[in-house]
Protein backbone atom coordinates (compact mmCIF):
# COMPACT_ATOMS: atom_id res chain seq x y z
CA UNK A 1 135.27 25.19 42.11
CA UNK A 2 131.87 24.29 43.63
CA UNK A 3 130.60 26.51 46.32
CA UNK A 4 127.86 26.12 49.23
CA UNK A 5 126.92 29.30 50.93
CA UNK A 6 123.95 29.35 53.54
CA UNK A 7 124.54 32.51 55.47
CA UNK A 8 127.25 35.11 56.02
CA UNK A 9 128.19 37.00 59.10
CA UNK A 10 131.01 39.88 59.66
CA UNK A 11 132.15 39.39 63.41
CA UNK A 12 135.29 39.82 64.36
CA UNK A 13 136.40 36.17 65.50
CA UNK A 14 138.72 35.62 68.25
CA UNK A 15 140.11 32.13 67.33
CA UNK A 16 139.96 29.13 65.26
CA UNK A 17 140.25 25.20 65.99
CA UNK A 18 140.87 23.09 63.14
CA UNK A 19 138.71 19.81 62.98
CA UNK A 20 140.94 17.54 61.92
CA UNK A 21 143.67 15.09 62.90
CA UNK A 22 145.62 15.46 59.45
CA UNK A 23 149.27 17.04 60.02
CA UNK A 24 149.18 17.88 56.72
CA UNK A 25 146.70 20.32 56.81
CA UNK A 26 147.65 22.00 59.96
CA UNK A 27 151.06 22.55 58.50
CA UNK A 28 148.93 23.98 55.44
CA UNK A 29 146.65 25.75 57.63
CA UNK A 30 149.54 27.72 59.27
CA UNK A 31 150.61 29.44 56.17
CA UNK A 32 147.53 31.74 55.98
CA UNK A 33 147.39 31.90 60.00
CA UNK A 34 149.86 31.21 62.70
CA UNK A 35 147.80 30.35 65.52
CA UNK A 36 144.67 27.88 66.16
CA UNK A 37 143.74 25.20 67.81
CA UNK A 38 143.45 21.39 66.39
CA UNK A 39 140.76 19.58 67.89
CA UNK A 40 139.77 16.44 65.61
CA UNK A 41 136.53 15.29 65.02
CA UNK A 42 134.93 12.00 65.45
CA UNK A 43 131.98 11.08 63.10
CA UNK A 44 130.97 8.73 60.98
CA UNK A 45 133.11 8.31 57.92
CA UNK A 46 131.24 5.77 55.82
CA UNK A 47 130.10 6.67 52.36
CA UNK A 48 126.08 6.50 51.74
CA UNK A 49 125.68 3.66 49.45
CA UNK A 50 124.06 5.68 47.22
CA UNK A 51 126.34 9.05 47.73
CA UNK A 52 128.09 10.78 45.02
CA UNK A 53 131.74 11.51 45.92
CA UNK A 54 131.06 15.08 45.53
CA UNK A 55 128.08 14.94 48.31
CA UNK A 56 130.15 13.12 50.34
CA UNK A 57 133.60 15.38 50.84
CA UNK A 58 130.82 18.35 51.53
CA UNK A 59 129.38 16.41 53.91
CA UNK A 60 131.73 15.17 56.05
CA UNK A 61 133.87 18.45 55.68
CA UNK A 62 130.80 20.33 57.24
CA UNK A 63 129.93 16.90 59.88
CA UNK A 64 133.52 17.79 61.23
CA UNK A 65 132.81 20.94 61.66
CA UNK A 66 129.47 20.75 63.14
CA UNK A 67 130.45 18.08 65.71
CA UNK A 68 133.21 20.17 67.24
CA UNK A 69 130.47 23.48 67.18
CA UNK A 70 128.19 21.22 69.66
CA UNK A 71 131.20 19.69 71.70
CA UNK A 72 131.30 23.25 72.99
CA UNK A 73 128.38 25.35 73.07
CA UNK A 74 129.93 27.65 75.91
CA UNK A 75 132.36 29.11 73.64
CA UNK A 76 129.62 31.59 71.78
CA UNK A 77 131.11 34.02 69.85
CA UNK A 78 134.44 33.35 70.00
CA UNK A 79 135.32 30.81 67.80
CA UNK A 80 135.12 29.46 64.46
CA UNK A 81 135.53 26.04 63.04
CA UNK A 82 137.68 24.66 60.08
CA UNK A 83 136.74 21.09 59.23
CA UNK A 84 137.78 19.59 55.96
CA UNK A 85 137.77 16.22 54.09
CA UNK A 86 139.20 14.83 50.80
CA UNK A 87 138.45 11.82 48.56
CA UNK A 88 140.39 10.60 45.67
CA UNK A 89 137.81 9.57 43.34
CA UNK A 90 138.60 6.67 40.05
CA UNK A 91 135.55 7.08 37.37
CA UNK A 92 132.60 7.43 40.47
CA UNK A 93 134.58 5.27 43.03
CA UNK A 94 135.50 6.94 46.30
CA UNK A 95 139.21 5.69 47.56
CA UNK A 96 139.48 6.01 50.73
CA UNK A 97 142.18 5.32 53.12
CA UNK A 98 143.94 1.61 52.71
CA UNK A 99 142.80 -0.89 55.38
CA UNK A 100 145.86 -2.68 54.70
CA UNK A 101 149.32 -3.23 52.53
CA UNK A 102 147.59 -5.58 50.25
CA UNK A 103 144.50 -2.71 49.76
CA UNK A 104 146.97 -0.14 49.04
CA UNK A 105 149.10 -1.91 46.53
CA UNK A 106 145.86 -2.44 44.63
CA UNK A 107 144.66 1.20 44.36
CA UNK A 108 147.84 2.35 43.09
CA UNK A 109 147.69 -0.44 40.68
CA UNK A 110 144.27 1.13 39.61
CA UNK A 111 145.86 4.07 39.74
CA UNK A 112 148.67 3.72 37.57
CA UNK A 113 148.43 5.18 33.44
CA UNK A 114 145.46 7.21 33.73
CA UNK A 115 143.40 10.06 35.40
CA UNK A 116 141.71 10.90 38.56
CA UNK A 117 139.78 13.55 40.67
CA UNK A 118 140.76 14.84 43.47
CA UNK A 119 138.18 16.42 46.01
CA UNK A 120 138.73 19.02 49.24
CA UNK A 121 135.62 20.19 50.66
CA UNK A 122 136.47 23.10 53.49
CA UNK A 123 133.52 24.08 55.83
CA UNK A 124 134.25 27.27 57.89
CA UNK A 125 131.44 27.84 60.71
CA UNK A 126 131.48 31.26 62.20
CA UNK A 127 129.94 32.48 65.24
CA UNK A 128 125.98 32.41 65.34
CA UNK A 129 125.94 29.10 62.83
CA UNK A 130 126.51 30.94 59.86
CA UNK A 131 128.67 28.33 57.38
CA UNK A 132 130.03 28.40 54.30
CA UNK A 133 131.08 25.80 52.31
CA UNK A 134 133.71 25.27 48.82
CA UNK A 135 135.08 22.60 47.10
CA UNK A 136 138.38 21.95 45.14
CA UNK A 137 138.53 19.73 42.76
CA UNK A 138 142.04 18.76 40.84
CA UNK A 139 142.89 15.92 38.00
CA UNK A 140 146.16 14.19 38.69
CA UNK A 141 147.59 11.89 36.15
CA UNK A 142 149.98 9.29 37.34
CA UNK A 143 152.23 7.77 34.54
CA UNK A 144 152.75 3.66 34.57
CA UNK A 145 153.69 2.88 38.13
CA UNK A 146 156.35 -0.26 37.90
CA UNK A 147 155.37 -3.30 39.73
CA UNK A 148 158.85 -3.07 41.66
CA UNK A 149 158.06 0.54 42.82
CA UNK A 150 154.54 0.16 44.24
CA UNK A 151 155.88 -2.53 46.22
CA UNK A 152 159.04 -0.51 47.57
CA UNK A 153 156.61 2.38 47.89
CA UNK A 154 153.43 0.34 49.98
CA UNK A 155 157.01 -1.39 52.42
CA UNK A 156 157.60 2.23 53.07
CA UNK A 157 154.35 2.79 54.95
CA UNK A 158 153.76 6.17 53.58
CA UNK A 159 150.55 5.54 51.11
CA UNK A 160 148.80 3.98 54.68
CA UNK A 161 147.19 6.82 55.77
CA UNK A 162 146.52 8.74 52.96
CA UNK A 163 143.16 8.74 50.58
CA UNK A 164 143.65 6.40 47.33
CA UNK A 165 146.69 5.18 49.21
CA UNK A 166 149.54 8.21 48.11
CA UNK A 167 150.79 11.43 48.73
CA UNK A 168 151.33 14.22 46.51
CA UNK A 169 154.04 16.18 48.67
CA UNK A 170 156.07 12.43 48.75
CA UNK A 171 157.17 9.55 46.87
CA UNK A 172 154.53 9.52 44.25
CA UNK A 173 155.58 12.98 42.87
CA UNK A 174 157.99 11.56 40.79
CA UNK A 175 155.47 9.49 39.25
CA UNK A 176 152.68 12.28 38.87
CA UNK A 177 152.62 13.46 34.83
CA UNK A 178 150.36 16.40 35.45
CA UNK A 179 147.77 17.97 37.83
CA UNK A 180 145.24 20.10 36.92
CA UNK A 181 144.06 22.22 39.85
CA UNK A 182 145.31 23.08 42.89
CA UNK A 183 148.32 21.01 44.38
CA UNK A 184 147.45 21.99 48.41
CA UNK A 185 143.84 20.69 47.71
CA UNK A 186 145.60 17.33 46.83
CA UNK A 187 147.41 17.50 49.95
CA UNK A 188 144.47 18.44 51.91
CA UNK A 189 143.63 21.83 51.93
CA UNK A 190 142.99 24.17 49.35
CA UNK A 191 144.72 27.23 49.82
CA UNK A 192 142.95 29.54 47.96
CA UNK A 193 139.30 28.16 49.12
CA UNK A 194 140.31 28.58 52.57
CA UNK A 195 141.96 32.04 52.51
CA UNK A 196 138.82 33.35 51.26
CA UNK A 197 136.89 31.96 53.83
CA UNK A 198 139.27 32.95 56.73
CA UNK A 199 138.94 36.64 54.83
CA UNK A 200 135.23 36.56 54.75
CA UNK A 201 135.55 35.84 58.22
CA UNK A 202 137.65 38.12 59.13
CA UNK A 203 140.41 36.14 60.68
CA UNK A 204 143.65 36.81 58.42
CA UNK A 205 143.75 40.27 55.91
């Protein structure tokens, strides 16, 4: 686990809003707290040519978070920010979402009989600016995908809105040999990662 720390504060916060427009992780988010607020995020997504995958899930994970911070600058002191961000990453390739059927059938082909990384960067922003910053990272192993299934599995529409064009919690798990890491940081967000920042925080126990 990498962590980014630049400052720490102890107020007691009075709500959350979640920067993102994933159902995934709000459904994730409400196991360590019942109640916030989702309000998604609209930046830039493109990867830096130059970016390592890394750099990139930390930044837009704390970009999501900051954007939401300045949409409402009348709020003070009482509320924090979640934003988060993950990227399936093949040797130093980024996959990100599939633009289309034909894009997604390909990166599971890629996919298929080997190893990848799988990055969640979550970026909590307290009142007063003070952010911190941790990233999961988890190796999932798919076994030989059969041409028949990717097909059947790309017609279903499910890989279309996911990064590297699957989800964990779905289909695919019946072709995933291992994982090596956390299983909610594949789905979106890291469980553990977040609690402690909610904790730090001050927002759950």
């Amino acid at each position: 686990m990498i962590m980014h720390q630049t400052s720490t504060a102890s107020t007691m916060i009075a709500s959350l809003i979640l920067a993102s427009a994933s159902p995934r992780r709000a459904e994730l988010l409400k196991l360590l707290m019942p109640e916030f607020t989702v309000q998604p995020a609209d930046i830039d997504e493109r990867v830096h040519s130059t970016e390592l995958p890394e750099h990139y899930v930390v930044r837009m994970a704390e970009s999501k978070a900051r954007a939401i911070v300045s949409a409402q600058p009348e709020a003070g002191e009482a509320i924090a920010v979640l934003g988060s961000d993950t990227v399936v990453v093949l040797e130093k390739e980024c996959l990100g979402k599939p633009a289309d059927q034909a894009q997604a059938a390909e990166m599971l082909r890629r996919l298929s009989n080997r190893s990848h990384r799988v990055m969640t960067a979550v970026c909590l922003i307290e009142p007063c600016q003070s952010m911190k910053t941790a990233v999961s990272i988890t190796e999932v192993h798919f076994a030989k995908l059969p041409e028949h299934w990717i097909e059947r599995y790309v017609a279903s529409g499910e890989p279309m809105d996911k990064a590297g064009a699957y989800a964990i919690q779905g289909q695919a798990s019946a072709w995933i040999e291992f994982i090596h890491g956390s299983y909610s940081g594949v789905m979106g967000l890291p469980l553990f990662e977040t609690a402690q920042q909610l904790r730090a925080a001050r927002l759950i126990d």
